[in-house]
C-alpha atoms as a PDB file:
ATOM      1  CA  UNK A   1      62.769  92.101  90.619  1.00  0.00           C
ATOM      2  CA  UNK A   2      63.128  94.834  93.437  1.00  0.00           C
ATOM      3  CA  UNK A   3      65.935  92.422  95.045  1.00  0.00           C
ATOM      4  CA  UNK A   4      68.245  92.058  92.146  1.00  0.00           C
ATOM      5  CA  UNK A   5      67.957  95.894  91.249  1.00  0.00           C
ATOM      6  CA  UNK A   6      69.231  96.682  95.517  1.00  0.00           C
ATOM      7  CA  UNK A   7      71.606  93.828  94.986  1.00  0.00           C
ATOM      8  CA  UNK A   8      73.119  95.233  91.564  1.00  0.00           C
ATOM      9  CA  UNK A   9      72.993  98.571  93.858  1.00  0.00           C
ATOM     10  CA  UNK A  10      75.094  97.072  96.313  1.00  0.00           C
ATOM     11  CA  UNK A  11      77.800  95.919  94.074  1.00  0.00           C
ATOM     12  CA  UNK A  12      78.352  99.062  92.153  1.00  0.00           C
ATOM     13  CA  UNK A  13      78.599 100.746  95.513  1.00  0.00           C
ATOM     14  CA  UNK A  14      81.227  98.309  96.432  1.00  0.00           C
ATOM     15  CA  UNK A  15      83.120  99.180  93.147  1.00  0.00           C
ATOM     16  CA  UNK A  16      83.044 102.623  93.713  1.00  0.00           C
ATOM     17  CA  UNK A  17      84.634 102.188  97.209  1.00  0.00           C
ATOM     18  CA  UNK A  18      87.045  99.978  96.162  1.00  0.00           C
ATOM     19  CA  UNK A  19      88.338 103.016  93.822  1.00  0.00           C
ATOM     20  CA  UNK A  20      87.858 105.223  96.370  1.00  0.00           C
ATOM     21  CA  UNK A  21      90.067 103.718  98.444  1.00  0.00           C
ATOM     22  CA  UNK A  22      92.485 103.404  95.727  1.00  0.00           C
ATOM     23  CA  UNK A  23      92.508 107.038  95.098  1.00  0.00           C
ATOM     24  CA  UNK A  24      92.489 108.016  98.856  1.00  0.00           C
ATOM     25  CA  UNK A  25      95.818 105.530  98.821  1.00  0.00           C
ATOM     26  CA  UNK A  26      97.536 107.256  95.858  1.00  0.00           C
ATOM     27  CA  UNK A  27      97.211 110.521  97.956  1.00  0.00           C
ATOM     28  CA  UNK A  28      97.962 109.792 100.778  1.00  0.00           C
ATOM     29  CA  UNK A  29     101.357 108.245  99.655  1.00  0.00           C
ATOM     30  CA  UNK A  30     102.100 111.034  97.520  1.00  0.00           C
ATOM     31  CA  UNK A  31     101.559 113.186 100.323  1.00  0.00           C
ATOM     32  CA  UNK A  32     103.946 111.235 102.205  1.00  0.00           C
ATOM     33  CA  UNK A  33     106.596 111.469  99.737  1.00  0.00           C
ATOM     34  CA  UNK A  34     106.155 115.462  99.299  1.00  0.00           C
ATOM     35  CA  UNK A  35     106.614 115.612 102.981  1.00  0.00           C
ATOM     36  CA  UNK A  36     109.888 113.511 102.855  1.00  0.00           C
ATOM     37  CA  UNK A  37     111.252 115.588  99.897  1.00  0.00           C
ATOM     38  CA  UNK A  38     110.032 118.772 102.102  1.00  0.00           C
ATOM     39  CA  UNK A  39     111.848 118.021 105.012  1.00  0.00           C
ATOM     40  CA  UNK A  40     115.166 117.265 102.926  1.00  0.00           C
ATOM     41  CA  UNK A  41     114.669 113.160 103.390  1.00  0.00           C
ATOM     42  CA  UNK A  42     114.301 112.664  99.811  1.00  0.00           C
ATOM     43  CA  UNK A  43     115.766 114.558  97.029  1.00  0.00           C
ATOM     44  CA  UNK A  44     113.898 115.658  93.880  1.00  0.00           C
ATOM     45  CA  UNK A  45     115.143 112.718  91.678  1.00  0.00           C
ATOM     46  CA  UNK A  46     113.938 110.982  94.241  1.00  0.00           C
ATOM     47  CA  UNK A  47     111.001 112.055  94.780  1.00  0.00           C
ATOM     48  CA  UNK A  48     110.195 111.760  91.494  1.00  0.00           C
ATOM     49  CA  UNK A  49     111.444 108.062  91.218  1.00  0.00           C
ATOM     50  CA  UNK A  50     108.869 107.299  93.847  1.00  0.00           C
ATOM     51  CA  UNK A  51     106.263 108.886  92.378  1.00  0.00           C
ATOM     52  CA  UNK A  52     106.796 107.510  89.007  1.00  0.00           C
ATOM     53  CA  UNK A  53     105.991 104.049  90.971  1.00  0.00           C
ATOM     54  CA  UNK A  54     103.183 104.918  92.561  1.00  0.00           C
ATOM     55  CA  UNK A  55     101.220 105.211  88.983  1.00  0.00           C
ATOM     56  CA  UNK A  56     102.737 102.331  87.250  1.00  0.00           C
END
């Protein structure tokens, strides 16, 4: 049926966004955290510390 085809559509859209957005997240953290280290915040270890639980 045409309807359950858009509706199976609509889902895997919505799981694509949803690891989109988890991706777009990891970044823009990370990004965060290079800017801290940059700016002499945060020091390498801990930079890497806080990167290290980002991906866990």
């Amino acid at each position: 049926m045409p309807y359950r085809r858009s509706l199976s559509g609509i889902r895997r859209f919505h799981r694509l966004l949803r690891r989109w957005r988890i991706v777009i997240d990891v970044v823009a953290r990370l990004e965060r955290l290079a800017t801290l280290r940059d700016s002499g915040v945060l020091t390498e270890e801990e930079f890497a510390a806080e990167k290290a639980k980002i991906f866990l």
